[in-house]
C-alpha atoms as a PDB file:
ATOM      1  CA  UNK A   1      15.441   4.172  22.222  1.00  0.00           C
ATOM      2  CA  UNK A   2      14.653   2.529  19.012  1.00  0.00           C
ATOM      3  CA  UNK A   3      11.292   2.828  17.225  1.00  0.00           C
ATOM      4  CA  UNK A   4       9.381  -0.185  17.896  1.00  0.00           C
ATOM      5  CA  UNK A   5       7.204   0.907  14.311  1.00  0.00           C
ATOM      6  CA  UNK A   6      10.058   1.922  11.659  1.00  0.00           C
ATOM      7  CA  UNK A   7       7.779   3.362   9.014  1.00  0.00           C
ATOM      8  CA  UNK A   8       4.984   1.528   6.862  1.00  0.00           C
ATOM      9  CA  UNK A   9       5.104  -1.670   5.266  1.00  0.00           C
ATOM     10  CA  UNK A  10       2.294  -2.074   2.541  1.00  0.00           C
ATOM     11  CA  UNK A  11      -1.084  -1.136   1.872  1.00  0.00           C
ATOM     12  CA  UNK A  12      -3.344  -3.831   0.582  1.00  0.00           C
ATOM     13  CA  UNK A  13      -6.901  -3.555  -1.184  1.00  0.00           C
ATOM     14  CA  UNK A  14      -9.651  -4.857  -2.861  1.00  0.00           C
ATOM     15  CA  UNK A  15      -9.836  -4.740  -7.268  1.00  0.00           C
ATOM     16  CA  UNK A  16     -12.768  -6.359  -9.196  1.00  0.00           C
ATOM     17  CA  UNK A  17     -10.445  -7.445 -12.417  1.00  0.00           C
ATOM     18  CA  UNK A  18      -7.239  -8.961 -12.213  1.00  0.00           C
ATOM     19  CA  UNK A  19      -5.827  -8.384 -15.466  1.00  0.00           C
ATOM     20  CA  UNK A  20      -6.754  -4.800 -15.420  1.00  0.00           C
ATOM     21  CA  UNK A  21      -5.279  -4.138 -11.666  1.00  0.00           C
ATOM     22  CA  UNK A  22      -1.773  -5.555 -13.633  1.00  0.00           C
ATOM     23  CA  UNK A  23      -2.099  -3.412 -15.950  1.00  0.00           C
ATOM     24  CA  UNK A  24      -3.130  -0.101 -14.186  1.00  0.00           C
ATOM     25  CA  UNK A  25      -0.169  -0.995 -11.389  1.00  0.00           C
ATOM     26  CA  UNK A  26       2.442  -2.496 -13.131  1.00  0.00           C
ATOM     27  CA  UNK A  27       1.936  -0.973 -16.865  1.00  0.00           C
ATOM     28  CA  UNK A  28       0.476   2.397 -16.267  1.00  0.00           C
ATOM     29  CA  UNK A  29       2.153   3.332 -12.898  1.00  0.00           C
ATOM     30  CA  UNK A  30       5.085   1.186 -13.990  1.00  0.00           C
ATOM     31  CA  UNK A  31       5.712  -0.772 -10.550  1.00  0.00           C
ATOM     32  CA  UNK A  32       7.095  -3.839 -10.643  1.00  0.00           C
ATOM     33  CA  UNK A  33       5.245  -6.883  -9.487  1.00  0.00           C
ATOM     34  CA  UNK A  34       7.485  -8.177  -7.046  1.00  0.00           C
ATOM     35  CA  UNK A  35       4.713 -11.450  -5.920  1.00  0.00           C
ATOM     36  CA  UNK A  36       2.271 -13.284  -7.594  1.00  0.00           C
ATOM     37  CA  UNK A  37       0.520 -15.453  -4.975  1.00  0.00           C
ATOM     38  CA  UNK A  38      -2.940 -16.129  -3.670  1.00  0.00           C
ATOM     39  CA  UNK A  39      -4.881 -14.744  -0.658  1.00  0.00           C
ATOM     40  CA  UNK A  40      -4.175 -17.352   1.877  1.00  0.00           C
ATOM     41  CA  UNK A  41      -7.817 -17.093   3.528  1.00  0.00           C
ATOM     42  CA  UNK A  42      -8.868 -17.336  -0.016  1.00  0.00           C
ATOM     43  CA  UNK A  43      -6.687 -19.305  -2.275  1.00  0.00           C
ATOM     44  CA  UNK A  44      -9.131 -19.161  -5.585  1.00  0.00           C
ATOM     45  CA  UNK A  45      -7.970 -15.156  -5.122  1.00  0.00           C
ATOM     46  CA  UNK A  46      -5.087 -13.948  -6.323  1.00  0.00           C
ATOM     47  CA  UNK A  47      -2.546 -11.793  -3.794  1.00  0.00           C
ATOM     48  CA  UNK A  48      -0.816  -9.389  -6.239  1.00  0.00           C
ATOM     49  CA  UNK A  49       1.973  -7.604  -4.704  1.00  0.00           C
ATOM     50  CA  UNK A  50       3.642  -4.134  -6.429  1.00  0.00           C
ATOM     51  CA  UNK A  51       6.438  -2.846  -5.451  1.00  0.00           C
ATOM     52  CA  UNK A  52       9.742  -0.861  -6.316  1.00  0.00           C
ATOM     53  CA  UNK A  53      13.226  -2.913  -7.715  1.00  0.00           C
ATOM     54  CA  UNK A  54      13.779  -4.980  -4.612  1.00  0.00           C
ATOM     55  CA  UNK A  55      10.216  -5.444  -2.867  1.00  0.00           C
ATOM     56  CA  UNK A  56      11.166  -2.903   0.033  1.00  0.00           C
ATOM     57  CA  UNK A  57       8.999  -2.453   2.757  1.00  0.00           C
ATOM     58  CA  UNK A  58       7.391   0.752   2.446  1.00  0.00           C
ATOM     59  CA  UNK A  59       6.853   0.340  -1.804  1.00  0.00           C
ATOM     60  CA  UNK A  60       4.150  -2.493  -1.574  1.00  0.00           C
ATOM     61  CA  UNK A  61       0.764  -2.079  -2.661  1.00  0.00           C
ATOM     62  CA  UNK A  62      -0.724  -5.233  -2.466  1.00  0.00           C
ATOM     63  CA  UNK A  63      -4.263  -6.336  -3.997  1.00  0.00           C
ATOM     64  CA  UNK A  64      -7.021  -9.289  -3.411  1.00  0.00           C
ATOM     65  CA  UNK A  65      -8.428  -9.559  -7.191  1.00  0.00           C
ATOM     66  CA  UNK A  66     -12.398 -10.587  -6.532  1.00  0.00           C
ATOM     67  CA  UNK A  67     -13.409 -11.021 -10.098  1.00  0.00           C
ATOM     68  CA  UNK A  68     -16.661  -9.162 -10.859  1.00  0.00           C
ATOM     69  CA  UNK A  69     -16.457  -7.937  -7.113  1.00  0.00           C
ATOM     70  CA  UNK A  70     -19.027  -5.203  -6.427  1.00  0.00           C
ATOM     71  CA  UNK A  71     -17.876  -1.540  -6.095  1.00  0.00           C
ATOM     72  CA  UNK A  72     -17.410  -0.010  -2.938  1.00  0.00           C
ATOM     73  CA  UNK A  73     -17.696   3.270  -1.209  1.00  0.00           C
ATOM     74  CA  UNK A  74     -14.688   5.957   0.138  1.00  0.00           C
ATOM     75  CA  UNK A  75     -15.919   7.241   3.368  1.00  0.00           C
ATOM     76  CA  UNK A  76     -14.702   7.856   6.795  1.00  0.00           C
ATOM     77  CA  UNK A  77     -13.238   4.809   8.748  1.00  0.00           C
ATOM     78  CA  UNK A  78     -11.261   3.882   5.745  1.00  0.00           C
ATOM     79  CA  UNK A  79      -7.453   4.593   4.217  1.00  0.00           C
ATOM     80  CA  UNK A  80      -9.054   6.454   1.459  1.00  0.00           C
ATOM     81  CA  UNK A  81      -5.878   7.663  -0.108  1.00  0.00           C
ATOM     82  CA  UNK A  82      -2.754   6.102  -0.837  1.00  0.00           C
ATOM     83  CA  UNK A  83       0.210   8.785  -2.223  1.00  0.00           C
ATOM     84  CA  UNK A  84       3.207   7.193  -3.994  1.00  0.00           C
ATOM     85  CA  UNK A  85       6.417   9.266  -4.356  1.00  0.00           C
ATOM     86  CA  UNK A  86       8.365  10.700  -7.476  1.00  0.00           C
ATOM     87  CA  UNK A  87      10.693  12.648  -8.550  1.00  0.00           C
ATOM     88  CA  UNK A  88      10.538  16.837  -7.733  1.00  0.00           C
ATOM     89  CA  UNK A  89      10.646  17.602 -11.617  1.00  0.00           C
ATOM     90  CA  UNK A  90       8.650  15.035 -12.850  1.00  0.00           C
ATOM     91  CA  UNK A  91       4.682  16.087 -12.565  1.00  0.00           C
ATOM     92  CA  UNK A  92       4.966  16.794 -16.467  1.00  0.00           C
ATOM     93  CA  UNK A  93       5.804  13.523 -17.347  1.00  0.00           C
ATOM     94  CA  UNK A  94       2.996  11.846 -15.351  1.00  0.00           C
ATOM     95  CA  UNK A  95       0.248  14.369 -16.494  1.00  0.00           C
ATOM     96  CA  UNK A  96       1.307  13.314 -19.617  1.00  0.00           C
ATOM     97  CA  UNK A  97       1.158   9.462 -19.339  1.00  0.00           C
ATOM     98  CA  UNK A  98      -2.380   9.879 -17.566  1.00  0.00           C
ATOM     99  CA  UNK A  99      -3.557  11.771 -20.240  1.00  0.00           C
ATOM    100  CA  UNK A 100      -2.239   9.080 -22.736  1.00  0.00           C
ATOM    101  CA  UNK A 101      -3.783   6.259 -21.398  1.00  0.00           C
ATOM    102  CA  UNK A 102      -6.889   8.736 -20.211  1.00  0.00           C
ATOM    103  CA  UNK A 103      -6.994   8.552 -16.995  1.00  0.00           C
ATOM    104  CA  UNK A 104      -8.543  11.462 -15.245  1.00  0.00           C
ATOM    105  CA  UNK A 105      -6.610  13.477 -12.915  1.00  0.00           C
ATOM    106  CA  UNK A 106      -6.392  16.778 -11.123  1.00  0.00           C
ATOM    107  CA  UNK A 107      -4.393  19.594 -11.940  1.00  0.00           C
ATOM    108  CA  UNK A 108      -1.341  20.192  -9.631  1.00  0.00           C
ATOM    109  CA  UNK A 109      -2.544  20.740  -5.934  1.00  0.00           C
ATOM    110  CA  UNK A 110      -0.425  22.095  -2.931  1.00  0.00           C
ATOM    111  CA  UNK A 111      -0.937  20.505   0.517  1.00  0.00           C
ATOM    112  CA  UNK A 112       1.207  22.189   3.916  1.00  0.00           C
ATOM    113  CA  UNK A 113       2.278  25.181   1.689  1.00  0.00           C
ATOM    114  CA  UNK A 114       5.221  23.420  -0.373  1.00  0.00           C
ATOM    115  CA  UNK A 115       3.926  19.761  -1.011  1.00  0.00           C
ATOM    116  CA  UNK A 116       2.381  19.503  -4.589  1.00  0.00           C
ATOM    117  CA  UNK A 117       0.427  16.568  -5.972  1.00  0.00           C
ATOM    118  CA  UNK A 118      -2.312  14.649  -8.340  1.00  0.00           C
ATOM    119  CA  UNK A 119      -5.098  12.631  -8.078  1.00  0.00           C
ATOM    120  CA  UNK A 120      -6.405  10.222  -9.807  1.00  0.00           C
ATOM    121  CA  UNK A 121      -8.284   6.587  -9.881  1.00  0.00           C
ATOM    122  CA  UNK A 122      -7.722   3.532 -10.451  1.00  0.00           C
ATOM    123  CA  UNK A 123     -10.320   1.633 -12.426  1.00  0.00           C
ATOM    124  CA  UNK A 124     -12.153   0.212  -9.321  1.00  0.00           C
ATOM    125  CA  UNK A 125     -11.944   4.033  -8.147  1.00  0.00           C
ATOM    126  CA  UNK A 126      -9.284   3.755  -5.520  1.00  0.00           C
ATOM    127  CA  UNK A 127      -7.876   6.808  -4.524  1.00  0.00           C
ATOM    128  CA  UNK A 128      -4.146   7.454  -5.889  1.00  0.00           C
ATOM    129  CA  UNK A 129      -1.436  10.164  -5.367  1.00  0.00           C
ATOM    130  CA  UNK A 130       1.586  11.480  -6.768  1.00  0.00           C
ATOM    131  CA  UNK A 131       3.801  13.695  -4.613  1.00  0.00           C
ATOM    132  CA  UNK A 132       6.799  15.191  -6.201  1.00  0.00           C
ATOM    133  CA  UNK A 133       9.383  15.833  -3.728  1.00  0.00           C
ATOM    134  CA  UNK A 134      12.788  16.191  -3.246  1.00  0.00           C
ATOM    135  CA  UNK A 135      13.186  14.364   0.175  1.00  0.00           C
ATOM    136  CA  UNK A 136      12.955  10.842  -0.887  1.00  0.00           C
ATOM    137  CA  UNK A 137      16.353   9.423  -2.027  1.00  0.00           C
ATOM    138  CA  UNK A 138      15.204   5.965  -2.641  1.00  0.00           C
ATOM    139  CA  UNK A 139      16.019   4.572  -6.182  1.00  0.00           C
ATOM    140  CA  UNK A 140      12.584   3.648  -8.386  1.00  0.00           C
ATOM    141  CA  UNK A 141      12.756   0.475 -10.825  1.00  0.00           C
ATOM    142  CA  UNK A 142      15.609   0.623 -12.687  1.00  0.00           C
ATOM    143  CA  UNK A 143      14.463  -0.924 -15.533  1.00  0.00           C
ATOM    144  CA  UNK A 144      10.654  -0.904 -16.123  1.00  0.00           C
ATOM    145  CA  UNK A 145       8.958   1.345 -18.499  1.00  0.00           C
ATOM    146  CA  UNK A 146       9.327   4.054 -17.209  1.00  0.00           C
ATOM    147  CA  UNK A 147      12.605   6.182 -17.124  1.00  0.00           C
ATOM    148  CA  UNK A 148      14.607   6.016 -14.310  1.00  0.00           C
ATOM    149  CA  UNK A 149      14.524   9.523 -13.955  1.00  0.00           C
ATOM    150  CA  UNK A 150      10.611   9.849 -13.581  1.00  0.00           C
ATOM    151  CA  UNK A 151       9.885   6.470 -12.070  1.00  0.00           C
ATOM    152  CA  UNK A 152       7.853   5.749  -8.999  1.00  0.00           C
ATOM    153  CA  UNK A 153      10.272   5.263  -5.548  1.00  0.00           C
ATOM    154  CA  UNK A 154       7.633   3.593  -3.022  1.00  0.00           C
ATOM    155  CA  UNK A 155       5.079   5.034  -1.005  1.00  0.00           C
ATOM    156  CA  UNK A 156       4.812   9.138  -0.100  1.00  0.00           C
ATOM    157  CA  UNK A 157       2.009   8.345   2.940  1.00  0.00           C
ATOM    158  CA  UNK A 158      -1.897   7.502   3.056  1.00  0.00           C
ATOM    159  CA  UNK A 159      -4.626   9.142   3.794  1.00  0.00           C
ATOM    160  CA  UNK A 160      -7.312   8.507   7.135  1.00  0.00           C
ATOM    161  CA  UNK A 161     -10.599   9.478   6.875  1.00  0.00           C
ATOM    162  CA  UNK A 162     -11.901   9.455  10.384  1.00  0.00           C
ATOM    163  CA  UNK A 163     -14.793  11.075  12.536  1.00  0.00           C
ATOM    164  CA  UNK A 164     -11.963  12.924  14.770  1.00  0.00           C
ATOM    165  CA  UNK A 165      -8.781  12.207  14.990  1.00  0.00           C
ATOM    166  CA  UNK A 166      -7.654  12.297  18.573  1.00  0.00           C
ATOM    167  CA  UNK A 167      -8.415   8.906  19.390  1.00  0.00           C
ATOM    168  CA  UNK A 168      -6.406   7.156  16.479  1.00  0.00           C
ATOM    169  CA  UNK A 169      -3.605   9.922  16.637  1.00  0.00           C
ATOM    170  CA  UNK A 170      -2.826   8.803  20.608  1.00  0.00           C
ATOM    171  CA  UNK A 171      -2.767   5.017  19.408  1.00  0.00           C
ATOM    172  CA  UNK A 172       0.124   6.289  16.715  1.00  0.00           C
ATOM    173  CA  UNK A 173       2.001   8.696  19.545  1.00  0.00           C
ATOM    174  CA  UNK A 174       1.722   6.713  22.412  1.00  0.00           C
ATOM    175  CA  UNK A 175       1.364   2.812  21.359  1.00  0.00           C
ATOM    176  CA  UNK A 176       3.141   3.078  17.603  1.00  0.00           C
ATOM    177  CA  UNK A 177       6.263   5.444  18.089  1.00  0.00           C
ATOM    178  CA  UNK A 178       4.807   8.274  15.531  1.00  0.00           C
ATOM    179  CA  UNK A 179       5.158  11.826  16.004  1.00  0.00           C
ATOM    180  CA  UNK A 180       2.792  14.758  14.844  1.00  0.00           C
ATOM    181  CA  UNK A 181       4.646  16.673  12.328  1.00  0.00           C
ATOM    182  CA  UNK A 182       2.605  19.144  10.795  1.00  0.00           C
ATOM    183  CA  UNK A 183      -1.260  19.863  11.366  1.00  0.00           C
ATOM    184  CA  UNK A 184      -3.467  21.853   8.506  1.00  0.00           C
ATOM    185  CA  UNK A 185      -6.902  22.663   9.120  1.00  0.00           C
ATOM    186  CA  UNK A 186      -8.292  19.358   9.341  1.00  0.00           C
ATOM    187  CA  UNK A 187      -5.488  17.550   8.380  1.00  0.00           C
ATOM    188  CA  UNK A 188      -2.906  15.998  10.552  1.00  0.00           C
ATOM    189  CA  UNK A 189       0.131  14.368   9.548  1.00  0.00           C
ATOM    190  CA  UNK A 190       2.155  11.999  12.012  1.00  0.00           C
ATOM    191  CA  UNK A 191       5.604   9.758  10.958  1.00  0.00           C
ATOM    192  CA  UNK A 192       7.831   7.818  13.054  1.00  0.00           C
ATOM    193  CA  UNK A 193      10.786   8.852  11.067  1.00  0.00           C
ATOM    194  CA  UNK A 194       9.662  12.039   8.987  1.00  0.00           C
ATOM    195  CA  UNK A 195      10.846  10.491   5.648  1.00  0.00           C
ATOM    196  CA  UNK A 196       9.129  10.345   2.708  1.00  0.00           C
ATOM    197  CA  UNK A 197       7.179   6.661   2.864  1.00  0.00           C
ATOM    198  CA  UNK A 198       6.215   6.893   6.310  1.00  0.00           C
ATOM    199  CA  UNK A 199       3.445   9.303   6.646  1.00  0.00           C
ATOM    200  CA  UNK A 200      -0.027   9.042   7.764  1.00  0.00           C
ATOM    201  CA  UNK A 201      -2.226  12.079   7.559  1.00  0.00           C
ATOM    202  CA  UNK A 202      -5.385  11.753   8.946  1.00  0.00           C
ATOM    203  CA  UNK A 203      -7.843  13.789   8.087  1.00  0.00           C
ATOM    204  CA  UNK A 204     -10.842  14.437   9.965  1.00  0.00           C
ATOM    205  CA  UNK A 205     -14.318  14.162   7.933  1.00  0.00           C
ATOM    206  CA  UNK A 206     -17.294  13.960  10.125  1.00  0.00           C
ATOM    207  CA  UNK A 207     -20.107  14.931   7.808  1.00  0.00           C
ATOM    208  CA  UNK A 208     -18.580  12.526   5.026  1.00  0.00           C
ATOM    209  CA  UNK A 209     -20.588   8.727   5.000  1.00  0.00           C
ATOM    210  CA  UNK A 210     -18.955   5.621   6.526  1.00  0.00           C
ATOM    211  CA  UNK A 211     -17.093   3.938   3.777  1.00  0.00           C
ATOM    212  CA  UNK A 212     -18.451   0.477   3.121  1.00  0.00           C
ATOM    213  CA  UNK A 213     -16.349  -2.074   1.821  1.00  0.00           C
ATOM    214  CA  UNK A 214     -15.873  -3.281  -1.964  1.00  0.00           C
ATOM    215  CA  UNK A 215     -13.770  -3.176  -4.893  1.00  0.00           C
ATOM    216  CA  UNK A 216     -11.636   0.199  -4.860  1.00  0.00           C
ATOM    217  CA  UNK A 217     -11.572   0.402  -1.181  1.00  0.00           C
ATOM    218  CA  UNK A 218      -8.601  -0.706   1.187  1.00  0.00           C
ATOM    219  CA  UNK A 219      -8.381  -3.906   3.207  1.00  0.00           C
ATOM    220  CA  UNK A 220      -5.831  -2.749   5.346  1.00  0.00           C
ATOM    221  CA  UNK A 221      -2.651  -0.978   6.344  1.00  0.00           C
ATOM    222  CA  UNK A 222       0.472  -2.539   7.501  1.00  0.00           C
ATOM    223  CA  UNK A 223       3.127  -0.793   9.441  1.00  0.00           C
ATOM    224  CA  UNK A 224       6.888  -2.433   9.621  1.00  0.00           C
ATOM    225  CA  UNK A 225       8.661  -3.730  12.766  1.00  0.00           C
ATOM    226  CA  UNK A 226      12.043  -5.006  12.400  1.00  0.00           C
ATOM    227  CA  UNK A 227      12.069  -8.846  13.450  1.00  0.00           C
ATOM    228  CA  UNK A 228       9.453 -11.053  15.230  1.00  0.00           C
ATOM    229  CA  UNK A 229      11.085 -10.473  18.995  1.00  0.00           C
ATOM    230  CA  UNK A 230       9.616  -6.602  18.278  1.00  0.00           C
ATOM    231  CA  UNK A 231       6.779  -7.416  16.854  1.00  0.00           C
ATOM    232  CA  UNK A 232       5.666  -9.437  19.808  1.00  0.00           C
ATOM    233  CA  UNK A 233       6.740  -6.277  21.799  1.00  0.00           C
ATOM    234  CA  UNK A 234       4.260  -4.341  19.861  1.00  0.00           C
ATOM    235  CA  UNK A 235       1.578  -6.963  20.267  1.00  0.00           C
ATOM    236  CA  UNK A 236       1.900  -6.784  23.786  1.00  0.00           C
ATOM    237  CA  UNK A 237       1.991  -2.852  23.976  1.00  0.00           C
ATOM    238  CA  UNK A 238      -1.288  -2.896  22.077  1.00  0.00           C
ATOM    239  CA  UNK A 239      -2.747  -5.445  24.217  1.00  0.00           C
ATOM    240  CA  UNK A 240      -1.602  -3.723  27.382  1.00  0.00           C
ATOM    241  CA  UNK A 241      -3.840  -0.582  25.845  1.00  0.00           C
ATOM    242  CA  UNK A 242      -6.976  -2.693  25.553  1.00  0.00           C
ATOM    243  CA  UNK A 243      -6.433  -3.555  21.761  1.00  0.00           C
ATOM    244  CA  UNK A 244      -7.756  -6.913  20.371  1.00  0.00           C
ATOM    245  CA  UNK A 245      -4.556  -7.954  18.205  1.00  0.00           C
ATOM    246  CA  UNK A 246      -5.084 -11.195  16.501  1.00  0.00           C
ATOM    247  CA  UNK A 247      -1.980 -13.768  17.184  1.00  0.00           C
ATOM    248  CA  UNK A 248       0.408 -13.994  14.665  1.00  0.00           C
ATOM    249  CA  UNK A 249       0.374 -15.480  11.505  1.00  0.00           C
ATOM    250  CA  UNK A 250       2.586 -16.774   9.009  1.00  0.00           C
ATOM    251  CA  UNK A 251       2.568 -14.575   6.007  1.00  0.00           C
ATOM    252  CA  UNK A 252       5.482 -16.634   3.911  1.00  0.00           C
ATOM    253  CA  UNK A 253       7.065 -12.979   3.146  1.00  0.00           C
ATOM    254  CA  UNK A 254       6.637 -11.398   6.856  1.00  0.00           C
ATOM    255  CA  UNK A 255       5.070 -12.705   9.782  1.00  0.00           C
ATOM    256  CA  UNK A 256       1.724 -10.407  10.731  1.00  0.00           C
ATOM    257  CA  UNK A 257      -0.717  -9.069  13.663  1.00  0.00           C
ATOM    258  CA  UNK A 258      -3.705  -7.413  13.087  1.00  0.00           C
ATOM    259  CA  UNK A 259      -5.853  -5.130  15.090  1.00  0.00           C
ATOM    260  CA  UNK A 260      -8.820  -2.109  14.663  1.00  0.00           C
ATOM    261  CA  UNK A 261      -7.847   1.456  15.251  1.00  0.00           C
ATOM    262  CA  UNK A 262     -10.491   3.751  17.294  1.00  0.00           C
ATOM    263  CA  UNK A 263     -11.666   4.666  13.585  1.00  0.00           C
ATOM    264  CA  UNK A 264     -12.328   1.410  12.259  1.00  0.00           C
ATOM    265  CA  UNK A 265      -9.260   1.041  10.102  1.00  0.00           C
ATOM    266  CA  UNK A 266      -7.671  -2.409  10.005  1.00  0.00           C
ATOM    267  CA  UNK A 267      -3.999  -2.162  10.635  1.00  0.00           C
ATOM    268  CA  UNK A 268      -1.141  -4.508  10.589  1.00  0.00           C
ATOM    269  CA  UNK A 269       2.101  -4.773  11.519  1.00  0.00           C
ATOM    270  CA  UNK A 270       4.797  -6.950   9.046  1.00  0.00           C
ATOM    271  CA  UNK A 271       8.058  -7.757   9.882  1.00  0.00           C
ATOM    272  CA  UNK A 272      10.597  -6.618   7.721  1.00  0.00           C
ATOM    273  CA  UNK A 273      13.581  -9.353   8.036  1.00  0.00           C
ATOM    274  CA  UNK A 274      11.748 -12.484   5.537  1.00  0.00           C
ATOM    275  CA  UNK A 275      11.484 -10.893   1.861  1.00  0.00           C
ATOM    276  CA  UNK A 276      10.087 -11.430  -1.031  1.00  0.00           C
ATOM    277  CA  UNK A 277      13.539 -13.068  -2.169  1.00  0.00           C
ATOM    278  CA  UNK A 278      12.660 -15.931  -0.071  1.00  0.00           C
ATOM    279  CA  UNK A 279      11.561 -18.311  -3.158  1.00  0.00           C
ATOM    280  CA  UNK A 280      12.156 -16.754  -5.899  1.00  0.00           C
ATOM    281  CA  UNK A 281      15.792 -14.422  -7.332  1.00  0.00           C
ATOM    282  CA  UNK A 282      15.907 -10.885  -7.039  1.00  0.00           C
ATOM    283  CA  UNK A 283      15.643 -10.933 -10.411  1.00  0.00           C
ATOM    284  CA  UNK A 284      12.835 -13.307 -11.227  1.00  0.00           C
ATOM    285  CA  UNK A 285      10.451 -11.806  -8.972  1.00  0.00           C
ATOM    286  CA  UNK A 286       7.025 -11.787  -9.778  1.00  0.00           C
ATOM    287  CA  UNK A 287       7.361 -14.263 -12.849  1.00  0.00           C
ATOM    288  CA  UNK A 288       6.091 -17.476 -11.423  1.00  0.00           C
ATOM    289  CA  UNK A 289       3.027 -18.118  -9.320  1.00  0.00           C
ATOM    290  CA  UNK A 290       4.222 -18.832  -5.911  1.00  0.00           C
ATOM    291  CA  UNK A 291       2.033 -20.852  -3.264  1.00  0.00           C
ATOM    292  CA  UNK A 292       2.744 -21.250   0.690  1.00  0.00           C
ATOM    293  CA  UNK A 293       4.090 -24.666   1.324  1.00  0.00           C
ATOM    294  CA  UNK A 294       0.732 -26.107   2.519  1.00  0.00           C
ATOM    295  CA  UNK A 295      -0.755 -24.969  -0.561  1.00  0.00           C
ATOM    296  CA  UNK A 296       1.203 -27.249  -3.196  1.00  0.00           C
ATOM    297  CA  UNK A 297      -0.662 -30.330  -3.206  1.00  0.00           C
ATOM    298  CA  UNK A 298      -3.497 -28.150  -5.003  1.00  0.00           C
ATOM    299  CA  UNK A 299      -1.477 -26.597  -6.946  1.00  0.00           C
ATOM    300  CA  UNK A 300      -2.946 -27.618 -10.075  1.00  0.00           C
ATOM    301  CA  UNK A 301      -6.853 -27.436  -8.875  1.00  0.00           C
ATOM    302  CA  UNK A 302      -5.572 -24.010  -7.563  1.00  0.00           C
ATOM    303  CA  UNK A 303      -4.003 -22.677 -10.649  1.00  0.00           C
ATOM    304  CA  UNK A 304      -7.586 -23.933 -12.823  1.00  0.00           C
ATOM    305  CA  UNK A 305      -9.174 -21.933 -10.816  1.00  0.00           C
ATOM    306  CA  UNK A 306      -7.141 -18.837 -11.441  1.00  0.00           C
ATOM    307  CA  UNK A 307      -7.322 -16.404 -14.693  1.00  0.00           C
ATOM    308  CA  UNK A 308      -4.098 -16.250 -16.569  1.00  0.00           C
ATOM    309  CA  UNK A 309      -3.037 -12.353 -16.392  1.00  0.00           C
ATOM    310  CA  UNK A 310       0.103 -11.198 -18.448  1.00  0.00           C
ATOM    311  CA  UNK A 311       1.635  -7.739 -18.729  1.00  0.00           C
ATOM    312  CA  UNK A 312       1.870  -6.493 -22.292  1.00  0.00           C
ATOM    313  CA  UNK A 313       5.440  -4.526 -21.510  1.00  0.00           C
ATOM    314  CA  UNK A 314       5.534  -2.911 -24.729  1.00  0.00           C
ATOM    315  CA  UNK A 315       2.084  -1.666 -24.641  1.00  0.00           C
ATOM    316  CA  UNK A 316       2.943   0.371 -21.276  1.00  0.00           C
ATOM    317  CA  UNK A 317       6.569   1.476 -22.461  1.00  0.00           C
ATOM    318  CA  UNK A 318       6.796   5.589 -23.617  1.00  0.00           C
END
């Protein structure tokens, strides 16, 4: 049978400065924006959307820009983690470029006895990883700033902090077609597919403070289901197992249903099958700010109301 859940979508969180999440994402990290649209709750926010060449589900990082938003705080109950995948021989490169544009990082770290990373932080102090590996054979942005040969592919996994992890890791195994793969100490990692981009380690923290919500912190995580037929027979899964899932709602680039895991983490799940090449060329995308249909008639009060944010290319480029 066919995994209902084929790996995650996108992650999507909360920054305090627009121009600076740009330029941390797309300039430092060298991701491409693949979407420049607004928060469709919230249309004087902007909904910034990174992701790798093509805007593939399973590359997208996604941010709600609350200028002058107040920080918030990591803690249990959150995605406090997100890693991003590169190349197995390319650590030196990216302590490097951290160093030149001074971010701080750890030293090399190994997780599960062969996995080695960094962290860092993003300005707003969201937690960031880079996992070199040799497992993911996904291309990175072919040309961006940063060589081919170093770049960025898409997501490695996240990171849950939660009080215990039995009750979230039997709504991944039982309602969400993920497997436990390897278990550490405290730290558990489950995929659907075992692939590089589709792992979710949870890691269980019950002295650590409940995170509160804020710039730096993650709104929520979205998991990918093929086509809106599945994802209504994931809704009703969930529902059968005495989750509230909301109904679903038009997202322009994926249709989405949201619900609360036993830990407190929002989670979504996006169909894959619309795209981000939906109103705008594969290779235009991210260029033009792009507003849902209903949207247009304020297009001009709406784009007032916005700060103009530009990527200096050359600034980023080694």
């Amino acid at each position: 049978m066919e995994n209902k859940i084929t790996g995650l979508h996108h992650v999507t969180a909360l920054a305090s400065d627009a121009q600076k999440n740009l330029d941390f994402y797309a300039g430092i990290l060298g991701l491409r924006m693949v979407k420049k649209t607004i928060n469709f709750d919230a249309p004087d926010v902007y909904h910034l959307y990174y992701g790798n060449e093509t805007g593939e589900p399973g590359t997208i990082m996604t941010f709600f820009p609350y200028q002058g938003l107040h920080r918030g705080r990591k803690g249990k109950g959150q995605l406090t983690t997100t890693a991003f995948s590169i190349p197995i021989n390319s650590l030196d490169y990216w302590l490097q470029r951290l160093k030149k544009f001074g971010i701080e990082h750890t030293q090399p770290q190994e997780r599960f006895d062969k996995e080695i990373f960094i962290y860092f932080e993003d300005n707003d102090g969201l937690g960031v990883e880079l996992v070199a590996n040799e497992i993911d054979t996904r291309a990175g942005f072919s040309y961006g700033q940063i060589p081919l040969e170093h770049a960025v592919k898409g997501f490695f996994g996240v990171v849950l902090s939660e009080e215990g992890y039995e009750r979230t890791a039997g709504l991944l195994t039982e309602k969400m077609d993920h497997q436990l793969i390897v278990e550490k100490g405290n730290l558990f990692r489950f995929s659907p597919t075992g692939k590089a981009g589709d792992f979710v380690d949870i890691v269980c923290e019950p002295d650590t403070m409940r995170g509160l919500g804020g710039s730096g912190t993650v709104h929520h995580l979205a998991f990918a289901t093929p086509n809106d037929q599945v994802q209504l027979e994931v809704r009703e899964k969930l529902l059968s197992g005495g989750f509230q899932v909301t109904p679903v709602l038009d997202r322009q680039y994926f249709h989405s249903i949201y619900f609360r895991e036993p830990g407190g983490v929002l989670f979504e799940v996006a169909t894959n099958d619309i795209g981000f090449a939906i109103d705008e060329s594969p290779t235009h995308l991210g260029e033009a700010l792009k507003l849902p249909q209903w949207e247009e008639v304020n297009r001009a009060e709406i784009e007032r109301g916005l700060v103009e944010i530009n990527l200096e290319v050359d600034k980023f480029r080694d």
